[in-house]
PDB file of N, CA and C in Angstrom:
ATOM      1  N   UNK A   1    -117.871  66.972 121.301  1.00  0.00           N
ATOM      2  CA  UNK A   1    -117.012  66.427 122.328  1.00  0.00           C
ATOM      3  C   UNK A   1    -115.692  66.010 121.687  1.00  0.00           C
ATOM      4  N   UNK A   2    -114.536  66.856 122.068  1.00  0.00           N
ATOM      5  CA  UNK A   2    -113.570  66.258 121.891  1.00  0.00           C
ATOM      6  C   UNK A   2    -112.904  64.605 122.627  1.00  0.00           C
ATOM      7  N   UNK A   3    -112.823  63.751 121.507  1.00  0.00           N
ATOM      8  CA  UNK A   3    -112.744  62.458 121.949  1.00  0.00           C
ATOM      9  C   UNK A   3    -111.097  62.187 121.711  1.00  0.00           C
ATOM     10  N   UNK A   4    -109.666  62.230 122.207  1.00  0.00           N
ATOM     11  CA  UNK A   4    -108.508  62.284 121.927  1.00  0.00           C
ATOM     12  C   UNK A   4    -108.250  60.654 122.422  1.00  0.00           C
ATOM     13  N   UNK A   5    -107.520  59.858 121.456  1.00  0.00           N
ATOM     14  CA  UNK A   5    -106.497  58.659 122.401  1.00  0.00           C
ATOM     15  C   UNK A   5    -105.677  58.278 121.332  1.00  0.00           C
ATOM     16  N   UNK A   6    -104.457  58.031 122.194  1.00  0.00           N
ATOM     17  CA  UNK A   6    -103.067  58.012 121.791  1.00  0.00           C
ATOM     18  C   UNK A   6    -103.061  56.066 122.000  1.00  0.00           C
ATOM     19  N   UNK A   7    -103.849  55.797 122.439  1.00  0.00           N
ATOM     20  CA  UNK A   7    -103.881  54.140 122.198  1.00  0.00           C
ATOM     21  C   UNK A   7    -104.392  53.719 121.136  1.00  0.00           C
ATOM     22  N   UNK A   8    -102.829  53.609 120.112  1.00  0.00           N
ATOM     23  CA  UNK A   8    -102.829  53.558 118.793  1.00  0.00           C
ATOM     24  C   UNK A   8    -103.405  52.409 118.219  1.00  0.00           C
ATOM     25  N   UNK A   9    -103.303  51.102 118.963  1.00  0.00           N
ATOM     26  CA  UNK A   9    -103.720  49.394 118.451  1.00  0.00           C
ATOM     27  C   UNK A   9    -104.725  49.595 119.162  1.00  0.00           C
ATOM     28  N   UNK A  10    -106.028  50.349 119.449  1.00  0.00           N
ATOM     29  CA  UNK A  10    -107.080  50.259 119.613  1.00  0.00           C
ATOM     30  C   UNK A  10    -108.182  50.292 118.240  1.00  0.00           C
ATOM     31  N   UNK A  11    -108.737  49.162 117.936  1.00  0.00           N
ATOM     32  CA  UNK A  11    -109.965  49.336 116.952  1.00  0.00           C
ATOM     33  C   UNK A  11    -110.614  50.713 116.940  1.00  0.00           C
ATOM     34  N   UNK A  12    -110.597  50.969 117.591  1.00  0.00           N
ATOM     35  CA  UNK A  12    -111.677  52.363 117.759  1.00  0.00           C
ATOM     36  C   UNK A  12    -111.020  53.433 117.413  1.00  0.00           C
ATOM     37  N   UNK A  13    -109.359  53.881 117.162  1.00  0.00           N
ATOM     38  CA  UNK A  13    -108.486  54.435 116.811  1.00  0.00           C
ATOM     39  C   UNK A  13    -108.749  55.132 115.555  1.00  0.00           C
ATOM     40  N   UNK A  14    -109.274  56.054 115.166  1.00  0.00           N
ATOM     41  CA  UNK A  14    -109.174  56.537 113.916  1.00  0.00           C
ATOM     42  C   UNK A  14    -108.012  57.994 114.039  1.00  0.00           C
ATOM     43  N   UNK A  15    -107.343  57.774 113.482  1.00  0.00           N
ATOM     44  CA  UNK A  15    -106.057  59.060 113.404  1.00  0.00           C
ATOM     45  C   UNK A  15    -106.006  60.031 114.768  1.00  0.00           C
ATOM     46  N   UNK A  16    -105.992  59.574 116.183  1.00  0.00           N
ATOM     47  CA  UNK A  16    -106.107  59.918 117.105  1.00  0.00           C
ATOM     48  C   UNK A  16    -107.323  59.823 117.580  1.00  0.00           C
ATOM     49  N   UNK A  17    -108.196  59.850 116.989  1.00  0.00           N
ATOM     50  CA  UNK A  17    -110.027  60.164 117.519  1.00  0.00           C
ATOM     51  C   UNK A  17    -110.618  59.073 117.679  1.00  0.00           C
ATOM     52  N   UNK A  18    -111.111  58.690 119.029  1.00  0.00           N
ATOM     53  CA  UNK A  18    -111.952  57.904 119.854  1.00  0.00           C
ATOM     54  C   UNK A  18    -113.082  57.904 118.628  1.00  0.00           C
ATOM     55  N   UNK A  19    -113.267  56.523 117.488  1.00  0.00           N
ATOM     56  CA  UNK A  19    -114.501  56.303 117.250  1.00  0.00           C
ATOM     57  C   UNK A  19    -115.971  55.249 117.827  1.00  0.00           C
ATOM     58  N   UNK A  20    -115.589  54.844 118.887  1.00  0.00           N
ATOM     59  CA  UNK A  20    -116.652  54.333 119.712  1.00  0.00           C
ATOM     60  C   UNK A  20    -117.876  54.758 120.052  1.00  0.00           C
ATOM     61  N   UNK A  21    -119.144  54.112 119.914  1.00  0.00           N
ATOM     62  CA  UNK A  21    -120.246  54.483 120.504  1.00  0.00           C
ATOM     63  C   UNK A  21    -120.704  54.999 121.697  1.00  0.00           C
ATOM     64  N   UNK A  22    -119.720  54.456 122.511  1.00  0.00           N
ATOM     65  CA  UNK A  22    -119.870  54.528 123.673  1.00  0.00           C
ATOM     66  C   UNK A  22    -118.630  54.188 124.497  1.00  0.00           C
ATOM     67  N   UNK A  23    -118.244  55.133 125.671  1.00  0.00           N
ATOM     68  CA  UNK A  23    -117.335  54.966 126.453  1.00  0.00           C
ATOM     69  C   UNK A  23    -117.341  54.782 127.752  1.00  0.00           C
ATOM     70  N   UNK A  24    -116.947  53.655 128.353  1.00  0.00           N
ATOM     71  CA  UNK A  24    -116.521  53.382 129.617  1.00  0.00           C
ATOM     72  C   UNK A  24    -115.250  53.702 130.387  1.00  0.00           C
ATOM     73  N   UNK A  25    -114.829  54.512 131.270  1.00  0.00           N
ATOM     74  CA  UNK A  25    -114.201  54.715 131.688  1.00  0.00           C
ATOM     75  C   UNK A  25    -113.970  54.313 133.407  1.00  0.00           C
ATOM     76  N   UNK A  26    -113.041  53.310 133.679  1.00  0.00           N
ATOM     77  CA  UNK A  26    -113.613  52.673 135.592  1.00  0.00           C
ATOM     78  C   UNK A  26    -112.879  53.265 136.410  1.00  0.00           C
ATOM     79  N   UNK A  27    -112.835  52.138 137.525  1.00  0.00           N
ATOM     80  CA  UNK A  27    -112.838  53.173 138.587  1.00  0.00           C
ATOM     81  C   UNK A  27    -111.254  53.448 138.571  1.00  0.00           C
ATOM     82  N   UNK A  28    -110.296  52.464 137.706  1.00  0.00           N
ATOM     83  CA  UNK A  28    -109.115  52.591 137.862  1.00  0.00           C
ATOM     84  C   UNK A  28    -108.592  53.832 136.688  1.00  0.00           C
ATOM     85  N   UNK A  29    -109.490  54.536 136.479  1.00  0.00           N
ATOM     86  CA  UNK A  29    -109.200  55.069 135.213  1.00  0.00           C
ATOM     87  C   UNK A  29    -108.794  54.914 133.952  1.00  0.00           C
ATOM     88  N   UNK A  30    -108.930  53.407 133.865  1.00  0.00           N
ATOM     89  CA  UNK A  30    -108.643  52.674 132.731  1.00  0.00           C
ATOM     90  C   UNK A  30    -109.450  53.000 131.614  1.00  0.00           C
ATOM     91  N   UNK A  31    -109.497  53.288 130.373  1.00  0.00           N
ATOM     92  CA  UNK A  31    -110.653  52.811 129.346  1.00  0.00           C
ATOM     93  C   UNK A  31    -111.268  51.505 129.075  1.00  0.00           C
ATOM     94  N   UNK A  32    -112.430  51.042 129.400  1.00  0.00           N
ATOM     95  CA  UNK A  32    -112.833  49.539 129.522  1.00  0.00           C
ATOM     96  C   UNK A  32    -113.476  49.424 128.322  1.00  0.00           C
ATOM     97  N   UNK A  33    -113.302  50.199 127.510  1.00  0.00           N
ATOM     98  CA  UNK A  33    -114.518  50.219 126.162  1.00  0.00           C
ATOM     99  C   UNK A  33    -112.785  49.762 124.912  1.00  0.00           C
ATOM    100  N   UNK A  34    -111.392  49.549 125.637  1.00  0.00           N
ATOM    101  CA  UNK A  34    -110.572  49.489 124.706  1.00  0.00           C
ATOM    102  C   UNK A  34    -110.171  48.025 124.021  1.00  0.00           C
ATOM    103  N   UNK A  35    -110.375  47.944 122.727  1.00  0.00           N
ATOM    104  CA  UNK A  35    -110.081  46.895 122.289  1.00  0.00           C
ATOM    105  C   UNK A  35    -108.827  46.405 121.528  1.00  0.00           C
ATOM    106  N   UNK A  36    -107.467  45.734 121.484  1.00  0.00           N
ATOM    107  CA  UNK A  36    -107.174  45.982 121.052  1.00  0.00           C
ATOM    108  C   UNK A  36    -107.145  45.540 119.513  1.00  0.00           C
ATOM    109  N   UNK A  37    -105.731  45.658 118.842  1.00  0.00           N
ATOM    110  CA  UNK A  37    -106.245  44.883 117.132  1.00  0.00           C
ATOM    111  C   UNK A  37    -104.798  44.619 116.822  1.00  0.00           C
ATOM    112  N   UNK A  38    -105.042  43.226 115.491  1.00  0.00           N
ATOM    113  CA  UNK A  38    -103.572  42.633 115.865  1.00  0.00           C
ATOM    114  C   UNK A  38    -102.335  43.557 115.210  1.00  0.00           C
ATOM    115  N   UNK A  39    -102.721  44.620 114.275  1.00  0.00           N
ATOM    116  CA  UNK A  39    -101.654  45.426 113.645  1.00  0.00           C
ATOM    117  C   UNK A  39    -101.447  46.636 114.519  1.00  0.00           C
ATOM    118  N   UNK A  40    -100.335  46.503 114.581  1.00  0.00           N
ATOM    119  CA  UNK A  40     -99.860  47.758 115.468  1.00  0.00           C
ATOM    120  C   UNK A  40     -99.140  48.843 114.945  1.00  0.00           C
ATOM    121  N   UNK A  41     -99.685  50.068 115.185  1.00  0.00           N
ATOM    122  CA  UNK A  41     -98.989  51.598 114.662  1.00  0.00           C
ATOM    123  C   UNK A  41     -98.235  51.902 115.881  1.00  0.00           C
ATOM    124  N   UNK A  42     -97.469  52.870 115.185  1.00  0.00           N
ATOM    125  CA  UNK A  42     -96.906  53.150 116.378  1.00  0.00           C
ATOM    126  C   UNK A  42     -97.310  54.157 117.352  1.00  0.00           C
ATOM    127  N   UNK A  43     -96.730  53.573 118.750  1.00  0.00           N
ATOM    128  CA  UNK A  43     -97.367  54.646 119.719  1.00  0.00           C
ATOM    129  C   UNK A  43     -96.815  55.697 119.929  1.00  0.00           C
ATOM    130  N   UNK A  44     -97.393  56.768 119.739  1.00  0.00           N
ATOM    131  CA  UNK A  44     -95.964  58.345 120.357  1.00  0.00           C
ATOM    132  C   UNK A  44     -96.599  58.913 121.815  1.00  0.00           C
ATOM    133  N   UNK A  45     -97.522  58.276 122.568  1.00  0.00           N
ATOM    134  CA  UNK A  45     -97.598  58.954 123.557  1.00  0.00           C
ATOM    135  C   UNK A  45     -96.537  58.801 124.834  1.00  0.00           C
ATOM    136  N   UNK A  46     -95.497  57.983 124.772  1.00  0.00           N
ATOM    137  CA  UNK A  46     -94.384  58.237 125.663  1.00  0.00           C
ATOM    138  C   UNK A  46     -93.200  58.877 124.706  1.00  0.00           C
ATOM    139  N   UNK A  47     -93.145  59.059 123.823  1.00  0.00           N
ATOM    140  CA  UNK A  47     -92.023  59.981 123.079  1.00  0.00           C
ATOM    141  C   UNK A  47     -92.456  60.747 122.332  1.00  0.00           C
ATOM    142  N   UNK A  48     -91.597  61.771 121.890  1.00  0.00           N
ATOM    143  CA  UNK A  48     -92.250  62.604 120.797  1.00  0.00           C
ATOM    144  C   UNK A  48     -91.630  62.165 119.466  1.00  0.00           C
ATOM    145  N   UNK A  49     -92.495  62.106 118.690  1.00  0.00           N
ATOM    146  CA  UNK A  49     -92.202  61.817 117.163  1.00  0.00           C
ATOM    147  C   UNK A  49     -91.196  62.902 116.105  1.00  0.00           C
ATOM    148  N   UNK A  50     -91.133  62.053 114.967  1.00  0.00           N
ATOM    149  CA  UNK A  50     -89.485  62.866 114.509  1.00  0.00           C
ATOM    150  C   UNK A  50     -90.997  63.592 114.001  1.00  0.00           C
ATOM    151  N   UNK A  51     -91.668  63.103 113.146  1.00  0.00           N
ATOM    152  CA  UNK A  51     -92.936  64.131 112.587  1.00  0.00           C
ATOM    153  C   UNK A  51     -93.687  63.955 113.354  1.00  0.00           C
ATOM    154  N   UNK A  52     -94.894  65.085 113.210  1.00  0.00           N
ATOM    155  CA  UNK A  52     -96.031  65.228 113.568  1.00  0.00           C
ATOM    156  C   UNK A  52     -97.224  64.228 113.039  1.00  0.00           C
ATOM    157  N   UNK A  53     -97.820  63.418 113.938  1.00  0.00           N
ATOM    158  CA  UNK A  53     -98.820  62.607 113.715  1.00  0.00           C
ATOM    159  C   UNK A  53    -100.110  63.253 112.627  1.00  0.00           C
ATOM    160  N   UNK A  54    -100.650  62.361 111.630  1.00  0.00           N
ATOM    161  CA  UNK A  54    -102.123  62.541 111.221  1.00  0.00           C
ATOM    162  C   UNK A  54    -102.983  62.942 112.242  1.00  0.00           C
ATOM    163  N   UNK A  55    -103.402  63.796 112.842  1.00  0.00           N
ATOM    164  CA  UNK A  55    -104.698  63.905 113.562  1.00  0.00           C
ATOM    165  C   UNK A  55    -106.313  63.796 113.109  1.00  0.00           C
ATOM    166  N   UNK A  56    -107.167  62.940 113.281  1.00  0.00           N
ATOM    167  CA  UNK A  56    -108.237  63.805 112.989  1.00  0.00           C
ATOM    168  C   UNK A  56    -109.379  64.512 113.197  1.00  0.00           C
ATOM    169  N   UNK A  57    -110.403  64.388 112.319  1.00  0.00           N
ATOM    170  CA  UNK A  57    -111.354  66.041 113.293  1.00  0.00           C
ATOM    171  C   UNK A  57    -112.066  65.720 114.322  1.00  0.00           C
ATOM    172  N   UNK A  58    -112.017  66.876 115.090  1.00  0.00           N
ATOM    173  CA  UNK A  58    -112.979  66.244 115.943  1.00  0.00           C
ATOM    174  C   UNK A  58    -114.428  66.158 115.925  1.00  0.00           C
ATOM    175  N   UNK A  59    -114.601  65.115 116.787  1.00  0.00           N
ATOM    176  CA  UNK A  59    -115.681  64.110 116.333  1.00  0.00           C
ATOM    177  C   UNK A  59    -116.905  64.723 117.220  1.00  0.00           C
ATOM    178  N   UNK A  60    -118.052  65.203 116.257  1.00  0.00           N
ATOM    179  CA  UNK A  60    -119.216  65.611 116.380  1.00  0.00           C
ATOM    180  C   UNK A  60    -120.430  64.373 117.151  1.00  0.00           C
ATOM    181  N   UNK A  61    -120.459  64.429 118.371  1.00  0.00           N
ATOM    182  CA  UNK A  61    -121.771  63.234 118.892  1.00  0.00           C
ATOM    183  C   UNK A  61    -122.784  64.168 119.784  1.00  0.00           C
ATOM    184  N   UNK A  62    -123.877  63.388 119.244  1.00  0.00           N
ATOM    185  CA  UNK A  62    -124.837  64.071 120.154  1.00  0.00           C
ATOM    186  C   UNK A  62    -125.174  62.644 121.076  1.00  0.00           C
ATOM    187  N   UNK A  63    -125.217  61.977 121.002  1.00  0.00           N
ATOM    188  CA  UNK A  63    -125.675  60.709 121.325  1.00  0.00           C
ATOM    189  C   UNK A  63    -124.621  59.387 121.713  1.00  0.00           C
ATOM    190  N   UNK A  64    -123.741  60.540 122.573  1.00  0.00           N
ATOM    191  CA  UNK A  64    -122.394  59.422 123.347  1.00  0.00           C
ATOM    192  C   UNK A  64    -122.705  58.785 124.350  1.00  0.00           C
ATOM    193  N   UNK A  65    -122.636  57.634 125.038  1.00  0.00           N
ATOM    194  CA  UNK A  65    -122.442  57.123 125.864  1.00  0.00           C
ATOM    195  C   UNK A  65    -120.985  57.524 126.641  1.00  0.00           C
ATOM    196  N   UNK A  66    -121.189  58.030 127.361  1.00  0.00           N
ATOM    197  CA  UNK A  66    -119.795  58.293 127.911  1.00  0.00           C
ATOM    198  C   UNK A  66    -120.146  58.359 129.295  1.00  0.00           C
ATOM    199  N   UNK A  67    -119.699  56.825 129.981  1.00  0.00           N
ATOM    200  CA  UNK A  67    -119.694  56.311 130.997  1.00  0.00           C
ATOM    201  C   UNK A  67    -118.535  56.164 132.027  1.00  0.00           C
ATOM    202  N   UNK A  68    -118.520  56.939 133.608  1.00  0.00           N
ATOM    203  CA  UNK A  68    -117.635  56.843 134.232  1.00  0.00           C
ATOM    204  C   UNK A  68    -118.030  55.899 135.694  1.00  0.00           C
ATOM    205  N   UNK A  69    -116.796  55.126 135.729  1.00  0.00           N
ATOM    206  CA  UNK A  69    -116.941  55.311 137.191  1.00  0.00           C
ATOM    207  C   UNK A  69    -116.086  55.216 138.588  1.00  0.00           C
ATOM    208  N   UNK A  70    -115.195  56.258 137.824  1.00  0.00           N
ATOM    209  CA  UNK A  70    -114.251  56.864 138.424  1.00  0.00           C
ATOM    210  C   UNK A  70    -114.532  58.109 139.502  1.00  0.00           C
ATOM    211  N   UNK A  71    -113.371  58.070 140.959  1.00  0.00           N
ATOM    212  CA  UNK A  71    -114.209  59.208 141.372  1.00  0.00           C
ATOM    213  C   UNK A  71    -113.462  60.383 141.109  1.00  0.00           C
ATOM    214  N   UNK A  72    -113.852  60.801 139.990  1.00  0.00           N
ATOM    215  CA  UNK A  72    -113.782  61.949 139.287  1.00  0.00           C
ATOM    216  C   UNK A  72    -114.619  63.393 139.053  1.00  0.00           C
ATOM    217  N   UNK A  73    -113.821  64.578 139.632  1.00  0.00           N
ATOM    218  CA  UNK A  73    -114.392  65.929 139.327  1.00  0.00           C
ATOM    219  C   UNK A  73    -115.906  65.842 138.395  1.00  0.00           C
ATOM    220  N   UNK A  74    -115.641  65.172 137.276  1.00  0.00           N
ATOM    221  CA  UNK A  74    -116.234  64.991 136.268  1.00  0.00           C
ATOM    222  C   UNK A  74    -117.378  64.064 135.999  1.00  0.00           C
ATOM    223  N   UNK A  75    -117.623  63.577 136.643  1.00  0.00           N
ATOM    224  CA  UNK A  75    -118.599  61.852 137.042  1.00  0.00           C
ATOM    225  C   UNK A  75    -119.800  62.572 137.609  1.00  0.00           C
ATOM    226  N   UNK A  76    -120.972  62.849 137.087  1.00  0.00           N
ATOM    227  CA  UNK A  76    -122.084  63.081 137.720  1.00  0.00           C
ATOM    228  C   UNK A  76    -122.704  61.668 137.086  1.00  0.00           C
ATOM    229  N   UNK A  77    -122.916  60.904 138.558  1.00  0.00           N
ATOM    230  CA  UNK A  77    -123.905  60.016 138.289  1.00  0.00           C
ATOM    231  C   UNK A  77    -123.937  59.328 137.338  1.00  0.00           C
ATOM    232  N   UNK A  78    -122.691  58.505 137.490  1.00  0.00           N
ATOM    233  CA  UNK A  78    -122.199  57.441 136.272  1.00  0.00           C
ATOM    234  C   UNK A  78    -122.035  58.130 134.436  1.00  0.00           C
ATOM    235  N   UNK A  79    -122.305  59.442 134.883  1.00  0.00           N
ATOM    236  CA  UNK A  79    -121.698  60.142 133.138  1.00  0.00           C
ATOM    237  C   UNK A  79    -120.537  61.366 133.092  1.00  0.00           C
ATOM    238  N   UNK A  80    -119.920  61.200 132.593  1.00  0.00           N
ATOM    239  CA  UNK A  80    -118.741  62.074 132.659  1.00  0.00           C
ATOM    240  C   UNK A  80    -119.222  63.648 131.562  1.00  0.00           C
ATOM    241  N   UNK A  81    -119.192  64.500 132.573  1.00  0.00           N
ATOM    242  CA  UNK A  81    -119.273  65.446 132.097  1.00  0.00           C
ATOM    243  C   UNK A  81    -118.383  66.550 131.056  1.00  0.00           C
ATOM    244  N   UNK A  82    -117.090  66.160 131.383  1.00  0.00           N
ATOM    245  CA  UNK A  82    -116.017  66.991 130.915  1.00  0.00           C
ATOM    246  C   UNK A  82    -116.556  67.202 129.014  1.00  0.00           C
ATOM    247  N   UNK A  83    -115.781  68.529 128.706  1.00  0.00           N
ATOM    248  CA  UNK A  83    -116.142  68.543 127.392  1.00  0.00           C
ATOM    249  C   UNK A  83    -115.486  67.630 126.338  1.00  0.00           C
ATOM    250  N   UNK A  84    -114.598  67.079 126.799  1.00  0.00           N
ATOM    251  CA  UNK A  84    -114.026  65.674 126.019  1.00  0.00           C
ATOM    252  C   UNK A  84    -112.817  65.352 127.158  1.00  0.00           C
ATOM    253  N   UNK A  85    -112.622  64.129 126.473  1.00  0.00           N
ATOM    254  CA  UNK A  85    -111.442  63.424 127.084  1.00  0.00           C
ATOM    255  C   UNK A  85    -110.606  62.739 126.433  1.00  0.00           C
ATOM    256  N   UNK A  86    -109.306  62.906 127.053  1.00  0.00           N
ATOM    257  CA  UNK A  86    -108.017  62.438 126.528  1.00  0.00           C
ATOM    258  C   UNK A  86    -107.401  61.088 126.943  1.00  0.00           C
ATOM    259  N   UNK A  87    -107.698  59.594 126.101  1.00  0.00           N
ATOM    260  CA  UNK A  87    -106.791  58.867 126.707  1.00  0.00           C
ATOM    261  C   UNK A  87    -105.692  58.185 126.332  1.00  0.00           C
ATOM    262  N   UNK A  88    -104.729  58.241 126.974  1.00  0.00           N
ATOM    263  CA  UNK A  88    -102.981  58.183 126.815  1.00  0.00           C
ATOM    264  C   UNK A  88    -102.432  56.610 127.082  1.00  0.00           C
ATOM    265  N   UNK A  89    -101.250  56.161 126.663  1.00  0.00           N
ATOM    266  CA  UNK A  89    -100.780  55.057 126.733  1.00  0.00           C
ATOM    267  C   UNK A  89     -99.993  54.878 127.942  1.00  0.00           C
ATOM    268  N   UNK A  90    -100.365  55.041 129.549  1.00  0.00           N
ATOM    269  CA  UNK A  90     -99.234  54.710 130.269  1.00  0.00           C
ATOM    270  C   UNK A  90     -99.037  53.289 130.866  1.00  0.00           C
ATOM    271  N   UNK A  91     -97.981  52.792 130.832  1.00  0.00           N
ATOM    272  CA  UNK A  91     -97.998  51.813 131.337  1.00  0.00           C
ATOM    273  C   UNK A  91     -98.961  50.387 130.490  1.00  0.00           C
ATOM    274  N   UNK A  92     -98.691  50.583 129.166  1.00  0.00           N
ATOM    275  CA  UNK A  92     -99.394  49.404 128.286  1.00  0.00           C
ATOM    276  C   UNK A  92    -101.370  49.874 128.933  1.00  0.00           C
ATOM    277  N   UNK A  93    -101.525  50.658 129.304  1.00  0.00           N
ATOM    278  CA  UNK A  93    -103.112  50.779 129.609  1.00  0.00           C
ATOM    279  C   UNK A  93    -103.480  52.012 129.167  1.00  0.00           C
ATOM    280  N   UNK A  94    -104.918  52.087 128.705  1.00  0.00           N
ATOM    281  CA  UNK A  94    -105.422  53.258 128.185  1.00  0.00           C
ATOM    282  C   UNK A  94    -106.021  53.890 129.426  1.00  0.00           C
ATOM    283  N   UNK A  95    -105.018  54.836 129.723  1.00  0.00           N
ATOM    284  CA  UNK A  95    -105.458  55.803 130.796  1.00  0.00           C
ATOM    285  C   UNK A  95    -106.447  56.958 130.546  1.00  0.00           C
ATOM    286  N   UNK A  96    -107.290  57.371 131.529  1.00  0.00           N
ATOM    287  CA  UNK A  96    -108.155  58.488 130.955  1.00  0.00           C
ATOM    288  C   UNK A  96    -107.289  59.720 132.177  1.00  0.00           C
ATOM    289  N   UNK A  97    -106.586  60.653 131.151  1.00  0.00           N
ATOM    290  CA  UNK A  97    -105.680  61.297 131.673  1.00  0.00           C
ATOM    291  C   UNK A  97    -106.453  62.799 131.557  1.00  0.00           C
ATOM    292  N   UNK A  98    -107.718  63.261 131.593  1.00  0.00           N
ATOM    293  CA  UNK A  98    -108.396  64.074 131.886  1.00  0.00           C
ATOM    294  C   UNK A  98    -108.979  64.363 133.236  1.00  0.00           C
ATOM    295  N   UNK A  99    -109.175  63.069 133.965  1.00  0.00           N
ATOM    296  CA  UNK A  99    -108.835  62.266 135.235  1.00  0.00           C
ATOM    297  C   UNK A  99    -108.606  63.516 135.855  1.00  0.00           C
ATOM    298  N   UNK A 100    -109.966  64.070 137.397  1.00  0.00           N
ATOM    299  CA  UNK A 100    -109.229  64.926 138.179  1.00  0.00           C
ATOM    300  C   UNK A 100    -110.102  64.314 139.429  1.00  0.00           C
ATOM    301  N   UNK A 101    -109.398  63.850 140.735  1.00  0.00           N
ATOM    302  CA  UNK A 101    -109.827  63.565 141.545  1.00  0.00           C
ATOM    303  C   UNK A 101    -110.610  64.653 141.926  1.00  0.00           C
ATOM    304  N   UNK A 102    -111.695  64.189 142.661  1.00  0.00           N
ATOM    305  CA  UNK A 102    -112.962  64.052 143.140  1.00  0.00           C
ATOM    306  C   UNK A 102    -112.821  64.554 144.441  1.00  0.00           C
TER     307      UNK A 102
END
């Protein structure tokens, strides 16, 4: 499962890649599983960077929690199906911008 987020002062942040056990995603499409932390990197998901960000690999789970409850394309029965998800910085909130109405 590709796990992508650009919500850089999130603990769970490893070089772009969602390292959390488990993900909540609600009904506002918010990420509720986001924590933040007091050092802050910088964010490039509203601009583009002079370089290209560290990315890293993607992250191998067999055993995700990946919880929606959004009404989303993707939401069977409180689990999000999509093959990963992307979440972005809009508006100071970790949006889940994979997000396809329902």
């Amino acid at each position: 499962m590709d796990l992508v987020c650009r919500k850089t002062e999130c603990k769970y942040n490893k070089n772009y890649v969602c390292q959390a056990k488990g993900i909540l995603i609600d009904k506002k499409i918010t990420c509720a599983t986001h924590e933040p932390i007091a050092e802050q990197k910088p964010d490039y998901s509203k601009t583009l960077p002079k370089r290209t960000p560290v990315y890293g690999k993607q992250r191998i789970v067999k055993d995700l929690n990946l919880l929606c409850k959004a009404n989303c394309l993707f939401n069977h029965n409180g689990y999000c199906k999509a093959n990963g998800i992307t979440v972005n910085s809009l508006d100071e909130k970790p949006i889940c911008v994979t997000f396809l109405k329902n």
